[in-house]
N, C-alpha and C. Protein backbone atom coordinates (compact mmCIF):
# COMPACT_ATOMS: atom_id res chain seq x y z
N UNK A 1 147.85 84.46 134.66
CA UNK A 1 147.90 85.86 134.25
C UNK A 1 146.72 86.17 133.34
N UNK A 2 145.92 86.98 133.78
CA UNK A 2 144.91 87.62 132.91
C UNK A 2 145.20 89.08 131.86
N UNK A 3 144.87 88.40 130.96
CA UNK A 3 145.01 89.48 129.30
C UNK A 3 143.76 90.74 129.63
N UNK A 4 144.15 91.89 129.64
CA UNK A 4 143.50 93.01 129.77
C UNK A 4 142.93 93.29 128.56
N UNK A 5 142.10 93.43 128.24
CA UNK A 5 141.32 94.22 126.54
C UNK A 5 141.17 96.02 126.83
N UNK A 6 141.54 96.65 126.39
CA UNK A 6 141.06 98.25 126.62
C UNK A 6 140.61 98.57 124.98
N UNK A 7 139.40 98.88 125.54
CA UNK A 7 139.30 99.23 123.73
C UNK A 7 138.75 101.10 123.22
N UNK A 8 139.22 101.60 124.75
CA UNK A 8 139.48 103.06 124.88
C UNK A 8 139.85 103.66 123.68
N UNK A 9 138.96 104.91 123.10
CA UNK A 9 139.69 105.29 122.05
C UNK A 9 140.10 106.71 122.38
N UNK A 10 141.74 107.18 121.85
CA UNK A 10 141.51 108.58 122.73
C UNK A 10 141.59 109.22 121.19
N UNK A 11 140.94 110.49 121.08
CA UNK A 11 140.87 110.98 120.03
C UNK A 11 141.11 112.62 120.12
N UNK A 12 141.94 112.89 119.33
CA UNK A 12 142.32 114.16 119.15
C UNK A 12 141.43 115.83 118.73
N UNK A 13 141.68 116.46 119.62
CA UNK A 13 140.75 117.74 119.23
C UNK A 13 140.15 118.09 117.88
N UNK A 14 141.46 118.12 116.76
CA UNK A 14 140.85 118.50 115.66
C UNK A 14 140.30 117.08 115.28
N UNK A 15 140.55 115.63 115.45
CA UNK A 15 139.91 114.71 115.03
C UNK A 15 138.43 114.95 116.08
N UNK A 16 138.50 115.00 116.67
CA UNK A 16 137.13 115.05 117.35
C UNK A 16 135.97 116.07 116.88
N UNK A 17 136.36 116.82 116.07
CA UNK A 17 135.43 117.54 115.48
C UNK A 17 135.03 116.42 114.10
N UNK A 18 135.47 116.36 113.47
CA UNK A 18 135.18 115.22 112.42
C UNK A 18 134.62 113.98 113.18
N UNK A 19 134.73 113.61 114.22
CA UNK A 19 133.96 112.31 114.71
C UNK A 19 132.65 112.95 115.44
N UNK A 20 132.56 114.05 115.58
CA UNK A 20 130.99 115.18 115.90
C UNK A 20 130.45 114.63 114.75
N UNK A 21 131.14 115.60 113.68
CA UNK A 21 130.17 115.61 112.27
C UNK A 21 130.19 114.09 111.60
N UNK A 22 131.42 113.24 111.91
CA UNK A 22 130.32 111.91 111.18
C UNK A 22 129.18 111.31 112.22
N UNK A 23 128.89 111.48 113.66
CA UNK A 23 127.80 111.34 114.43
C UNK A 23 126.58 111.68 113.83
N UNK A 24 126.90 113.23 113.26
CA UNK A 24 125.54 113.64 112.78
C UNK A 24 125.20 113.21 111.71
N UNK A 25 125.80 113.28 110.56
CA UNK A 25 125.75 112.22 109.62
C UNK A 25 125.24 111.09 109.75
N UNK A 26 125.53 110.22 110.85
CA UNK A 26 124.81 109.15 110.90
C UNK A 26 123.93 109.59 112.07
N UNK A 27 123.31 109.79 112.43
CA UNK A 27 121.83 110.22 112.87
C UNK A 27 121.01 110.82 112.18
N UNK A 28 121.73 111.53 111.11
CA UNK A 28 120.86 111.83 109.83
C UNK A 28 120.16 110.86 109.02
N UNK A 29 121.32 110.06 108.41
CA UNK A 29 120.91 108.80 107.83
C UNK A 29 119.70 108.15 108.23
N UNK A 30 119.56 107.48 109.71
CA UNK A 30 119.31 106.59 110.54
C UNK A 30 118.06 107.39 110.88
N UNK A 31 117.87 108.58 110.93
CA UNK A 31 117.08 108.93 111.13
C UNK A 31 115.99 109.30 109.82
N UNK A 32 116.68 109.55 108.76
CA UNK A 32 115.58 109.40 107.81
C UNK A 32 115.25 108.12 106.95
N UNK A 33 116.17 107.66 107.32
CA UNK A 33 115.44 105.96 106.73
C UNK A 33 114.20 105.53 107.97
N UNK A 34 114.40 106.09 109.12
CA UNK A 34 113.10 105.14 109.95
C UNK A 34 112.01 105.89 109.65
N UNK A 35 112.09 107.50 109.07
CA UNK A 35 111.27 108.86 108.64
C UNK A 35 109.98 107.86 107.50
N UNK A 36 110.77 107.00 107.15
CA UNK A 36 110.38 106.40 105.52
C UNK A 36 109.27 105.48 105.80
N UNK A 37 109.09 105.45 107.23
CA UNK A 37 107.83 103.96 107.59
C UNK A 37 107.24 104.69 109.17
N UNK A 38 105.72 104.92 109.15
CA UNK A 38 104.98 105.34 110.19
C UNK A 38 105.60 104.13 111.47
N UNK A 39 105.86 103.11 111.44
CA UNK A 39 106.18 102.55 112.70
C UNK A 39 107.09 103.13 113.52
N UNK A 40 107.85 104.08 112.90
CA UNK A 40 109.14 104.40 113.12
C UNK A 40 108.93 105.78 113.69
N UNK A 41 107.72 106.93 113.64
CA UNK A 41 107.84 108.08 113.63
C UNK A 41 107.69 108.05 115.56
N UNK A 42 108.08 107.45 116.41
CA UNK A 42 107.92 108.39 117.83
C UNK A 42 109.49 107.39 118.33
N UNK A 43 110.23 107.19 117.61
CA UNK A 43 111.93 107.09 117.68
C UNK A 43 113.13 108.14 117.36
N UNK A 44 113.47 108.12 118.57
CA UNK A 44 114.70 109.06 118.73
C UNK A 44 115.60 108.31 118.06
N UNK A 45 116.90 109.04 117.80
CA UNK A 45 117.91 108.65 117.06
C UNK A 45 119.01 109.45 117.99
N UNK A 46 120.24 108.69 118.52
CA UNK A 46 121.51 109.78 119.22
C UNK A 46 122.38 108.52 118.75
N UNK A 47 123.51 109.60 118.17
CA UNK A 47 124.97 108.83 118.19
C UNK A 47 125.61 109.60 118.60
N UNK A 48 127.11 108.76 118.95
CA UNK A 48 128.27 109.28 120.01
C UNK A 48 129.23 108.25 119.63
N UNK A 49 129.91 109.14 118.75
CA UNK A 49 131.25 108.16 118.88
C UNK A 49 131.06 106.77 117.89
N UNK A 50 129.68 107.08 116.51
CA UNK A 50 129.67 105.70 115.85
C UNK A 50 128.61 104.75 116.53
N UNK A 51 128.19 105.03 117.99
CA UNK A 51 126.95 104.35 118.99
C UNK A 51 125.98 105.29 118.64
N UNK A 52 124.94 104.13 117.99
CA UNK A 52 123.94 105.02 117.67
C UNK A 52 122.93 104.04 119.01
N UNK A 53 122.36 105.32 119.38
CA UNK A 53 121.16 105.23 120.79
C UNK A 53 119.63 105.42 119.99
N UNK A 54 118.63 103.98 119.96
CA UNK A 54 117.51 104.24 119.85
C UNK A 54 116.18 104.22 120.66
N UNK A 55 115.83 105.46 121.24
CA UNK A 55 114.65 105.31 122.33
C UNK A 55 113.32 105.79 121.90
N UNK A 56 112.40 105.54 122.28
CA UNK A 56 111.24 106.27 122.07
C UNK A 56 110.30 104.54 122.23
N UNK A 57 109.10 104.84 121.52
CA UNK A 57 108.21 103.29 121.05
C UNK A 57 107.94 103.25 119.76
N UNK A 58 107.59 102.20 119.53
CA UNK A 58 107.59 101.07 118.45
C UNK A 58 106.52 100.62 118.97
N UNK A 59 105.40 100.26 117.49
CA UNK A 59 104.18 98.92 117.88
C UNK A 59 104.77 98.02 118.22
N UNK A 60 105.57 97.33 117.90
CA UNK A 60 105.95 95.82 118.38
C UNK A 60 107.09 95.32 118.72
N UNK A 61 107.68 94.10 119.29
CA UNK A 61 108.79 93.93 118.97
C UNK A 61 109.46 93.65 117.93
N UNK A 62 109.27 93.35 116.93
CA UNK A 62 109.95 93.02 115.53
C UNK A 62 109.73 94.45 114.83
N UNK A 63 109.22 95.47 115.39
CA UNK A 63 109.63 96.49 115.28
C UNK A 63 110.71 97.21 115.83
N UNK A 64 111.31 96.84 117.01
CA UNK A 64 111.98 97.21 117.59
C UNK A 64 113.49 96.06 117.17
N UNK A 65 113.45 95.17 116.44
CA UNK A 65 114.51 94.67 116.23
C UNK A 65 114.58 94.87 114.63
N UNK A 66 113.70 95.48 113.96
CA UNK A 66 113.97 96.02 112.52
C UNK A 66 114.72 97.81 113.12
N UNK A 67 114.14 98.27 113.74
CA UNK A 67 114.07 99.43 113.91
C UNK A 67 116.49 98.92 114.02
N UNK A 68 117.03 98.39 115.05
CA UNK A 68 118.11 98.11 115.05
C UNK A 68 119.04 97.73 114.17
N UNK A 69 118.11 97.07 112.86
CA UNK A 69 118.83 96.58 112.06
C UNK A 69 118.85 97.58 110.85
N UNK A 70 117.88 98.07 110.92
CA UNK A 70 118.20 99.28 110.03
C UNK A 70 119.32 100.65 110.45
N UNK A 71 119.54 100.52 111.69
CA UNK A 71 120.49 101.92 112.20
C UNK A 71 121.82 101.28 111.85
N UNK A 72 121.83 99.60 111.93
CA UNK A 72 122.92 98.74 112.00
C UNK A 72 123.61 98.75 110.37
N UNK A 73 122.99 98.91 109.54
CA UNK A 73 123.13 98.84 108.18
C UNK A 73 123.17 100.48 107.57
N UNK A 74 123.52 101.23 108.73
CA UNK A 74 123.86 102.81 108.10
C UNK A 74 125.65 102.92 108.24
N UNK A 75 126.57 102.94 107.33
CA UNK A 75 127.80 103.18 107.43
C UNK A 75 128.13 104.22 108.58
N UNK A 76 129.56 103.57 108.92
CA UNK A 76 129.66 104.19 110.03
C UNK A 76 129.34 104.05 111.37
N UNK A 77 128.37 103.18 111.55
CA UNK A 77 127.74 102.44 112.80
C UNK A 77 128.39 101.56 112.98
N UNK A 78 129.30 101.69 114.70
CA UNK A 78 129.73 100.76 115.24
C UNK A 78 128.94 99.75 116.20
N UNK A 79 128.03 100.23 116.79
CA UNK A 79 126.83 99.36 117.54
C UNK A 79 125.93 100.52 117.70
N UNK A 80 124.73 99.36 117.87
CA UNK A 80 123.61 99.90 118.05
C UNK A 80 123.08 99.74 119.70
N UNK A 81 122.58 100.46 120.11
CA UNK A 81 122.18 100.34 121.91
C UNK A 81 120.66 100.58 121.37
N UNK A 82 119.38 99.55 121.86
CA UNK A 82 118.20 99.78 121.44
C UNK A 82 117.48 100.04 122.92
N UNK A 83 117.47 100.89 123.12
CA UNK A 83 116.37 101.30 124.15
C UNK A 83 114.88 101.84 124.12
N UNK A 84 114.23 100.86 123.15
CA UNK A 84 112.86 101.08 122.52
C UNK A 84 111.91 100.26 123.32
N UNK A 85 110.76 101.29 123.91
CA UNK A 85 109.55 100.46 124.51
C UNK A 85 108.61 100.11 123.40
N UNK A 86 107.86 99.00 123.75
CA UNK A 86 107.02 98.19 123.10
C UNK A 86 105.67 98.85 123.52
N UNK A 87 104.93 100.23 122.56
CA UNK A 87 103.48 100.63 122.98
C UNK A 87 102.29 99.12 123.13
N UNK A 88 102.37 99.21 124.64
CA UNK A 88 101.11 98.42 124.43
C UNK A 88 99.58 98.19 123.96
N UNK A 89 99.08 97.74 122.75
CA UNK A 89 97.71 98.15 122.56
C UNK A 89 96.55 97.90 123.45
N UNK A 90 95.90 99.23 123.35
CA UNK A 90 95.11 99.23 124.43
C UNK A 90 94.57 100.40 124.98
């Protein structure tokens, strides 16, 4: 017998307005702490639901895994999804 995991969250109308506004909240955050370092200025910032989404480029890769760990260390962040290209120089 296999154990099912659902980790579905269903959330209520008037709660769902409060899980809007802590989204923005944390895309606020997340977004002005990366504001704070030029590596950071051609990164999008989207959350949904506590998933914060980061796309755009980054010089490097250890830019792109700071860039995660900093969205990761904003309260309220349940995961981070990094969808950041690496500008190639050149």
């Amino acid at each position: 017998m296999k154990s099912v995991k659902n980790d579905l969250q269903v959330v209520a109308p008037a709660a769902r307005k409060a899980v809007d506004a802590n989204d923005k909240d944390i895309a606020k955050s997340v977004q002005s702490r990366m504001s704070k370092d030029t590596m950071f200025k051609k990164v999008d910032v989207r959350t949904d639901g506590g998933v914060v989404t980061l796309t755009g480029e980054v010089p490097s890769i250890s830019a792109s895994a700071r860039a995660s760990e900093m969205a990761r260390n904003i309260p309220g962040v349940k995961s981070v999804k990094n969808e950041l290209t690496v500008r190639q120089a050149g």
